[in-house]
PDB file of N, CA and C in Angstrom:
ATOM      1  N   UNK A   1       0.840  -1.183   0.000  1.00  0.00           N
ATOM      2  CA  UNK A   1       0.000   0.000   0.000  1.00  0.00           C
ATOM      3  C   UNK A   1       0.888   1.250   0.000  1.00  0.00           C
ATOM      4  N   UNK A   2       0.687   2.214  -0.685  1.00  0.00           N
ATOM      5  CA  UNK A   2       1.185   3.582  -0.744  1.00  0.00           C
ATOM      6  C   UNK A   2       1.324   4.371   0.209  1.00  0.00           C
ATOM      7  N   UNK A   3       2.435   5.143   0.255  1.00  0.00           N
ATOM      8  CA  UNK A   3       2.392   6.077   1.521  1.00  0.00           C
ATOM      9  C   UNK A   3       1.979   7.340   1.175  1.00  0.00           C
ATOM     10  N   UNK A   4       1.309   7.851   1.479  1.00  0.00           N
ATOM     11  CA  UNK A   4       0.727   9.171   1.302  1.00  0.00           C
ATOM     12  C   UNK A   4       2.166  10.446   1.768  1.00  0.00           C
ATOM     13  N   UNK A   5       2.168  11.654   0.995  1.00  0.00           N
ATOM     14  CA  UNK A   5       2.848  12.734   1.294  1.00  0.00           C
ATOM     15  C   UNK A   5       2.618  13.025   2.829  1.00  0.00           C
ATOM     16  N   UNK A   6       1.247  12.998   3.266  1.00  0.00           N
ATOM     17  CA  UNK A   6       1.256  13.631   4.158  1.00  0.00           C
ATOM     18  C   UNK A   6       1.731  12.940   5.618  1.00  0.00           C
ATOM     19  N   UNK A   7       1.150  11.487   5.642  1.00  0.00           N
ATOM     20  CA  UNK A   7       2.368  10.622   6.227  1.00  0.00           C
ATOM     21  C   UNK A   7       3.616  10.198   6.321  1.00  0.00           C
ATOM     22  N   UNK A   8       4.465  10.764   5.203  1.00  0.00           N
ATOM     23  CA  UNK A   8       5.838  10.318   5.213  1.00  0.00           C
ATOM     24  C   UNK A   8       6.124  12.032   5.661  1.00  0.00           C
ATOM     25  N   UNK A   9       5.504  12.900   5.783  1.00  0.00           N
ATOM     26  CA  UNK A   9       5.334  14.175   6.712  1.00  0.00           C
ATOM     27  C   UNK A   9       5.392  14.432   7.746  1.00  0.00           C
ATOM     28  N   UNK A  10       4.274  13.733   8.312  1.00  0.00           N
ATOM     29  CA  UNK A  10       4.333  13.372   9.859  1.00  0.00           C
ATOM     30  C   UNK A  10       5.280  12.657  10.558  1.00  0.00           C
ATOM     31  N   UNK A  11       6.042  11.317   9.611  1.00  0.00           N
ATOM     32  CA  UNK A  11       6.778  10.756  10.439  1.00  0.00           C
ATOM     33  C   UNK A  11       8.022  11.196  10.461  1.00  0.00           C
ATOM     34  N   UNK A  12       8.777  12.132   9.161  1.00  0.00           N
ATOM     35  CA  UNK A  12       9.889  13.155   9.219  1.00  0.00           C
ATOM     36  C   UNK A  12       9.730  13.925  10.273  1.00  0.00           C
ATOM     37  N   UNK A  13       8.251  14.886  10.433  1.00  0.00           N
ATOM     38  CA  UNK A  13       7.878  15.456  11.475  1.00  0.00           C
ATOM     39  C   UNK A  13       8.436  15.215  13.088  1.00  0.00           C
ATOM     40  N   UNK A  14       7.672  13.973  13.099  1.00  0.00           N
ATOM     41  CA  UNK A  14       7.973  12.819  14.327  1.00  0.00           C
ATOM     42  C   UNK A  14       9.379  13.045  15.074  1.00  0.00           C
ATOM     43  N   UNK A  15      10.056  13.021  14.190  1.00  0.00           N
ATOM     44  CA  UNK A  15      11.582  12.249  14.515  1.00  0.00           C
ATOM     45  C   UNK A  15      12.372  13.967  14.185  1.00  0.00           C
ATOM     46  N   UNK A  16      11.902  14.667  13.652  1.00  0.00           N
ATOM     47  CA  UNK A  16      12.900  16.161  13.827  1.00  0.00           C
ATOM     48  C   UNK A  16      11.490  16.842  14.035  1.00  0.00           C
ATOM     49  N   UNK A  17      10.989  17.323  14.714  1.00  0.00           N
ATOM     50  CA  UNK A  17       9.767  18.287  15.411  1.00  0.00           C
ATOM     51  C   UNK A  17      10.438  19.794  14.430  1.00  0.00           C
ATOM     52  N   UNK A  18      11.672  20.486  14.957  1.00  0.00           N
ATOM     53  CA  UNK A  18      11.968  21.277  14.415  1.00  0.00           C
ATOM     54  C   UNK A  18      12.669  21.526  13.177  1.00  0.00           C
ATOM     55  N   UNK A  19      12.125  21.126  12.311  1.00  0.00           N
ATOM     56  CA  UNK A  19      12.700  20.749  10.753  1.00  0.00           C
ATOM     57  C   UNK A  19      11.687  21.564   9.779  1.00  0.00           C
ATOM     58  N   UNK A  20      12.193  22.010   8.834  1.00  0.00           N
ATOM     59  CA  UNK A  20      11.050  22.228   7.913  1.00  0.00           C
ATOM     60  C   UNK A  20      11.148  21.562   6.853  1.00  0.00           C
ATOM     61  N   UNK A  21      10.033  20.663   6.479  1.00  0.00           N
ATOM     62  CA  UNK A  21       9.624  19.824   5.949  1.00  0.00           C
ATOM     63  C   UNK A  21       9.118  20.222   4.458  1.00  0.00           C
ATOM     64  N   UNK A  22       9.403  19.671   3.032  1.00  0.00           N
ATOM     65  CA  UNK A  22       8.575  19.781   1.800  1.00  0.00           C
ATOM     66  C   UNK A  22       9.116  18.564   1.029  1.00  0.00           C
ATOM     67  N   UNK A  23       7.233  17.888   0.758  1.00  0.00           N
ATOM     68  CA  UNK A  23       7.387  16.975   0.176  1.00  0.00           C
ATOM     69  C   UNK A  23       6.400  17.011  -1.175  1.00  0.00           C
ATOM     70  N   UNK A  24       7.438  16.485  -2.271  1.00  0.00           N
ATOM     71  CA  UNK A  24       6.512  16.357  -3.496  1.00  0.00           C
ATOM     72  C   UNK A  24       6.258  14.792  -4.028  1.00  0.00           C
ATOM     73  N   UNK A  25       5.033  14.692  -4.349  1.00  0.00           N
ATOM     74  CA  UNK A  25       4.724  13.361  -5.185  1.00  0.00           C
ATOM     75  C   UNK A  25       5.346  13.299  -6.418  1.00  0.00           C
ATOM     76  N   UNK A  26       6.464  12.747  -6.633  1.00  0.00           N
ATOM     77  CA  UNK A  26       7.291  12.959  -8.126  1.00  0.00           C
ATOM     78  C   UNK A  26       6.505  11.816  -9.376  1.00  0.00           C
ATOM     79  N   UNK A  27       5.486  11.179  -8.851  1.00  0.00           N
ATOM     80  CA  UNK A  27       4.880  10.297 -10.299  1.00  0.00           C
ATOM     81  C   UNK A  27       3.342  10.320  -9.529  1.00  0.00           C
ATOM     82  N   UNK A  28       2.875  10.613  -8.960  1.00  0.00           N
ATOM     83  CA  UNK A  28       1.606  11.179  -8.625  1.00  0.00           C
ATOM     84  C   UNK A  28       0.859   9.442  -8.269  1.00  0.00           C
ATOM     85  N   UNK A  29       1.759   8.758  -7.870  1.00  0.00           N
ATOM     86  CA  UNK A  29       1.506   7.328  -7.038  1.00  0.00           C
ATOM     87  C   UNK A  29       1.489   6.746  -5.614  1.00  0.00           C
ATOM     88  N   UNK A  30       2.247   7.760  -5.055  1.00  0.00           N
ATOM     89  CA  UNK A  30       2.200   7.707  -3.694  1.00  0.00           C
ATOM     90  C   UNK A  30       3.760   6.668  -3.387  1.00  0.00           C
ATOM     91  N   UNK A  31       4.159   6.486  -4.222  1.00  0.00           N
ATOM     92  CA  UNK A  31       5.702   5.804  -4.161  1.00  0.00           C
ATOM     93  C   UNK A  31       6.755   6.204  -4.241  1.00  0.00           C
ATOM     94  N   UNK A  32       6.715   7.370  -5.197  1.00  0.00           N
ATOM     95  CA  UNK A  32       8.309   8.149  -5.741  1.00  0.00           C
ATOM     96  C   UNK A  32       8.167   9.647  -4.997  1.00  0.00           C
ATOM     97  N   UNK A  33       8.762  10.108  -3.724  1.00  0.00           N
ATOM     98  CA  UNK A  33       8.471  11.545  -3.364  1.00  0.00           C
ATOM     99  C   UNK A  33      10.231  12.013  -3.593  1.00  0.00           C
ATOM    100  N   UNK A  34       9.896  13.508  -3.690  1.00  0.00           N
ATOM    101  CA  UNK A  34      11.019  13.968  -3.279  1.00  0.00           C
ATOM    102  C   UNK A  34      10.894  14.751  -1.867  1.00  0.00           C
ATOM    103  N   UNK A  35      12.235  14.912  -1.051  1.00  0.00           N
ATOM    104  CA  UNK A  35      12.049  15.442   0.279  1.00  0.00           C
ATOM    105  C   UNK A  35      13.100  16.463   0.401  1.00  0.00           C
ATOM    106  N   UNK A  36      12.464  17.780   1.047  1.00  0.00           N
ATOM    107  CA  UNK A  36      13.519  18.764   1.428  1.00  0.00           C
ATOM    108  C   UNK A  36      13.187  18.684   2.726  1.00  0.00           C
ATOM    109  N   UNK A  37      14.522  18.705   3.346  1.00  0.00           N
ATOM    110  CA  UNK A  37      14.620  18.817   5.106  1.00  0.00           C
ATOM    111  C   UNK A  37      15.584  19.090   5.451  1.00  0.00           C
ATOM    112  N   UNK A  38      15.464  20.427   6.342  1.00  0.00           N
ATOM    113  CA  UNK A  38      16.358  21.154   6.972  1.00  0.00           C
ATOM    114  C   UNK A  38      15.986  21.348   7.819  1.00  0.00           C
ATOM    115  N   UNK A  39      16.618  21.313   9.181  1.00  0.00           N
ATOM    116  CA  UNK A  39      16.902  20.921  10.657  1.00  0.00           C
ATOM    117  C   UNK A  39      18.234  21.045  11.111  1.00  0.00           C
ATOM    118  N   UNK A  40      18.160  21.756  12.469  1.00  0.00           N
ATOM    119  CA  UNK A  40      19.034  22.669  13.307  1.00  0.00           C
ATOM    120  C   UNK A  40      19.376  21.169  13.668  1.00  0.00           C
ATOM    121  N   UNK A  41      18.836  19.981  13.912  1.00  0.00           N
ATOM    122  CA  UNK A  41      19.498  18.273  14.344  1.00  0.00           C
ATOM    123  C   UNK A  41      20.779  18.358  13.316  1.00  0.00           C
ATOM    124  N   UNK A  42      20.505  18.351  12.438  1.00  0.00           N
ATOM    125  CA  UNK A  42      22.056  18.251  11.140  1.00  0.00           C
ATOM    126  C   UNK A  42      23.113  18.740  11.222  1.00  0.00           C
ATOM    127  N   UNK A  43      23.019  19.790  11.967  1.00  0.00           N
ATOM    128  CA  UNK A  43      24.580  20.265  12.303  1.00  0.00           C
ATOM    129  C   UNK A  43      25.491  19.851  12.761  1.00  0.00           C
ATOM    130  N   UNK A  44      26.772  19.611  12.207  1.00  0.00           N
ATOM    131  CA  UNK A  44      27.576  18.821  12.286  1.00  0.00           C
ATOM    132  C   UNK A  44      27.530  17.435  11.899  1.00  0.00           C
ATOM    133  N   UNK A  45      26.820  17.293  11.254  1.00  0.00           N
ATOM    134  CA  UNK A  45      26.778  15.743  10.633  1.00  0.00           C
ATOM    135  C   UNK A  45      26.753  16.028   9.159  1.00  0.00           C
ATOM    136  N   UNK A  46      27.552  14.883   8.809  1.00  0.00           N
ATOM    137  CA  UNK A  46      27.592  14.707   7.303  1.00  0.00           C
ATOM    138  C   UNK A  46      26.341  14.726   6.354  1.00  0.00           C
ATOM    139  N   UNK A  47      26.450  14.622   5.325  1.00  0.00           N
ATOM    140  CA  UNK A  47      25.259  14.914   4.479  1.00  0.00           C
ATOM    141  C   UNK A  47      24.287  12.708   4.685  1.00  0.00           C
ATOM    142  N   UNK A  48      25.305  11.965   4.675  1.00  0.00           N
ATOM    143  CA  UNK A  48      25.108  10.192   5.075  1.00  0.00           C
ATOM    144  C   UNK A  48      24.396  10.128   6.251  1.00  0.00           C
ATOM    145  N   UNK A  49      24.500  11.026   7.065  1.00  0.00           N
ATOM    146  CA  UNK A  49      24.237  11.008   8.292  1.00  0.00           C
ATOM    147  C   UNK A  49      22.737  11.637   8.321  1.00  0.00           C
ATOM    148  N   UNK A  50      22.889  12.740   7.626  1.00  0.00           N
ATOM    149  CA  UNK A  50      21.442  13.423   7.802  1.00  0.00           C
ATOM    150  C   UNK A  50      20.479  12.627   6.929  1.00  0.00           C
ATOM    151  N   UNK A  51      20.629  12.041   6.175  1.00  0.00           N
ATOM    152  CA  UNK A  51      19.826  10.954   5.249  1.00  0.00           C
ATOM    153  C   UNK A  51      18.805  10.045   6.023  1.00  0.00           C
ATOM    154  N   UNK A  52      20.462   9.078   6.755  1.00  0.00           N
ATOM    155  CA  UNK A  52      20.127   8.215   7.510  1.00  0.00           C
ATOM    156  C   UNK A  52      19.056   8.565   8.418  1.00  0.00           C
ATOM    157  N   UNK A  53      19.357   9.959   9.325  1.00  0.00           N
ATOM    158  CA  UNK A  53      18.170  10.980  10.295  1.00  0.00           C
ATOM    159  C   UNK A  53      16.828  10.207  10.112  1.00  0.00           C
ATOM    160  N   UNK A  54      16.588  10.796   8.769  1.00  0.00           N
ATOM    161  CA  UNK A  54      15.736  10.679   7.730  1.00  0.00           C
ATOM    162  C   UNK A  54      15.109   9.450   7.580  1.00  0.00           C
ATOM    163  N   UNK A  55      16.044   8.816   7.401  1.00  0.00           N
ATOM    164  CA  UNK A  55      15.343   6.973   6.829  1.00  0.00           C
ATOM    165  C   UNK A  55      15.080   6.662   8.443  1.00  0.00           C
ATOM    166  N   UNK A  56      15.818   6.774   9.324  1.00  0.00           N
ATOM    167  CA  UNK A  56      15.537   6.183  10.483  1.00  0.00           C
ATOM    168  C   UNK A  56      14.065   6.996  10.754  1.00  0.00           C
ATOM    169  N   UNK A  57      13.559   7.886  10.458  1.00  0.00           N
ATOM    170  CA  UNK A  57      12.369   8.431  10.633  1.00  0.00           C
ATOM    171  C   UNK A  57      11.203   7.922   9.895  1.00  0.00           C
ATOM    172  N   UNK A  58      11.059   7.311   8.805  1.00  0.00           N
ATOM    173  CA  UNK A  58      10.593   6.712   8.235  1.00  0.00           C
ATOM    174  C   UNK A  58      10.417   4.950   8.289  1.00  0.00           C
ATOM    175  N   UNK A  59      11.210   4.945   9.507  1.00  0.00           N
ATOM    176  CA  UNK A  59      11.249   3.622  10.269  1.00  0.00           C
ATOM    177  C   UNK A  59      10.966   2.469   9.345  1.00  0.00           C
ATOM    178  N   UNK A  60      11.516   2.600   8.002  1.00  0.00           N
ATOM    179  CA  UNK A  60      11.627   1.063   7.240  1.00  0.00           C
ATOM    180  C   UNK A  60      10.811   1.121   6.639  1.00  0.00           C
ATOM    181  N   UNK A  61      10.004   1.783   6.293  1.00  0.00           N
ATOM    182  CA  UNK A  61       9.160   2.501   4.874  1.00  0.00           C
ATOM    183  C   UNK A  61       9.531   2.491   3.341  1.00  0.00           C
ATOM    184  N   UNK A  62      10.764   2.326   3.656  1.00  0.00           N
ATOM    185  CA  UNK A  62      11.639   2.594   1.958  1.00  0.00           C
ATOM    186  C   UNK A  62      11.582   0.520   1.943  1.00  0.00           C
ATOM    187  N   UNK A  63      11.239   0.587   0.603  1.00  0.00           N
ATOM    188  CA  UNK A  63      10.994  -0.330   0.114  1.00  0.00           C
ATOM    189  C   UNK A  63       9.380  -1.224   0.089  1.00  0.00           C
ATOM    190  N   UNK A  64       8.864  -0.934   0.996  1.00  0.00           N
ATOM    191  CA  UNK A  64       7.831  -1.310   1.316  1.00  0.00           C
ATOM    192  C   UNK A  64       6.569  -0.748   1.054  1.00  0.00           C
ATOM    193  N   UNK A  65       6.299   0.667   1.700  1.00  0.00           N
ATOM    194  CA  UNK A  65       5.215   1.334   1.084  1.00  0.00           C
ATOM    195  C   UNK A  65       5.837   2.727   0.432  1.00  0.00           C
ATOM    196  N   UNK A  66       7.219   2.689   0.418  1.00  0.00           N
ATOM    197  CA  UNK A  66       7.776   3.656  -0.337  1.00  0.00           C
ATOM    198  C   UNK A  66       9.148   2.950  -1.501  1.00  0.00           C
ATOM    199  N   UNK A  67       8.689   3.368  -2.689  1.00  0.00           N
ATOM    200  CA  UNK A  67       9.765   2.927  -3.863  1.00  0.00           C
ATOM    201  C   UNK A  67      10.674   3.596  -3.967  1.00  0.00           C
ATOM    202  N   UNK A  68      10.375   5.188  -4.114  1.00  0.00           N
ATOM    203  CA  UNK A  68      11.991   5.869  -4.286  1.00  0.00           C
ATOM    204  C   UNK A  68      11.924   7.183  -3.423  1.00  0.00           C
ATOM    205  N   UNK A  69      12.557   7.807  -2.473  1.00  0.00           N
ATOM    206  CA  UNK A  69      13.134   8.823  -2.167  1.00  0.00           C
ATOM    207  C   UNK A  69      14.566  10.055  -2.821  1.00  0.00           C
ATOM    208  N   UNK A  70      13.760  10.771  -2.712  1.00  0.00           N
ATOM    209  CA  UNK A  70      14.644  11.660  -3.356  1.00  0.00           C
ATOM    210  C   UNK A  70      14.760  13.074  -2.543  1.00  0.00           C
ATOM    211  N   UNK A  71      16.277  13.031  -1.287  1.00  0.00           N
ATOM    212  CA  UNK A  71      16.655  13.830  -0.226  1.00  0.00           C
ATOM    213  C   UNK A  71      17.513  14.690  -0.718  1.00  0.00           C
ATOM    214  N   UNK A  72      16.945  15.647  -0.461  1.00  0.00           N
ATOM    215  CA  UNK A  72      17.615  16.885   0.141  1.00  0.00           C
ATOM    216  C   UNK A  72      17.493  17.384   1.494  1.00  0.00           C
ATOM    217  N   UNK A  73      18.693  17.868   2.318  1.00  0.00           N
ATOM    218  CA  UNK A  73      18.993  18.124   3.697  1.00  0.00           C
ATOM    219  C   UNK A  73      19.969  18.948   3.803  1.00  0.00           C
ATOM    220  N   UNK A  74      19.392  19.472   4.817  1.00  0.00           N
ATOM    221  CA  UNK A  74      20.810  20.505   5.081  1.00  0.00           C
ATOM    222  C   UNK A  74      20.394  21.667   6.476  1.00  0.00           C
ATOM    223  N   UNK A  75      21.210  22.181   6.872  1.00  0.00           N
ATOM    224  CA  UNK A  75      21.117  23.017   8.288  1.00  0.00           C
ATOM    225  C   UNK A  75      20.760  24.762   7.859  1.00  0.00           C
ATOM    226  N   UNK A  76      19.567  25.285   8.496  1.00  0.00           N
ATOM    227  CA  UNK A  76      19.169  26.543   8.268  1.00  0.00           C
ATOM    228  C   UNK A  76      20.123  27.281   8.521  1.00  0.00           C
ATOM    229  N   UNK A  77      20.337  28.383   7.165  1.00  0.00           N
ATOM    230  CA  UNK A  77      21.092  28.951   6.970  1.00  0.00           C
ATOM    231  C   UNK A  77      21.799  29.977   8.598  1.00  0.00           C
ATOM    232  N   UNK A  78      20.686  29.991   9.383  1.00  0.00           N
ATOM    233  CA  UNK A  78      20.650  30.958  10.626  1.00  0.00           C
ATOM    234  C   UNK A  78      21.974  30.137  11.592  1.00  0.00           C
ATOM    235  N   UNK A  79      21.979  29.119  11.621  1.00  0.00           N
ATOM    236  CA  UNK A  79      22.745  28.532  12.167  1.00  0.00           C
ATOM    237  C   UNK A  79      24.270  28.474  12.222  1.00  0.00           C
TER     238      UNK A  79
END
C-alpha cells in the first residue's frame, strides 16, 4: 500500500519536530516523493548522516510502502 505525502510528513515530522519539511509526489503514485529537510538536528553531521536521520524516521518505509526517495537536507542557513 502507498504512503501518502502527508504521512511520510508526519513521520519526518515525528523524529525532527523542528525541521522544515517539503514533500513532493514525483509520479503522482504515492511511491516516488522527493524530500527537502532542513533541521538545526544536522549540524555537524555529514550529508550520510542526515539521510540516515531521515530513513531512520521513516522507520523502514523505503521499500515497502515507499519505492523511491529523493533527499535533500541541510542546516538553516541561521545557524
Amino acid at each position: 500500500m502507498p504512503m501518502s505525502a502527508g504521512e511520510l510528513e508526519h513521520m519526518i515530522r515525528a523524529a525532527l519536530p523542528d525541521a522544515e519539511v517539503e514533500i513532493t509526489d514525483l509520479r503522482g503514485d504515492g511511491d516516488h516523493y522527493a524530500a527537502r529537510v532542513v533541521s538545526p538536528a544536522f549540524k555537524g553531521k555529514t550529508r550520510v548522516q542526515q539521510h540516515q536521520m531521515v530513513y531512520d524516521a521513516i522507520e523502514g518505509g523505503m521499500g515497502e510502502e515507499l519505492h523511491a526517495l529523493a533527499l535533500q537536507t541541510g542546516v538553516p542557513d541561521n545557524i
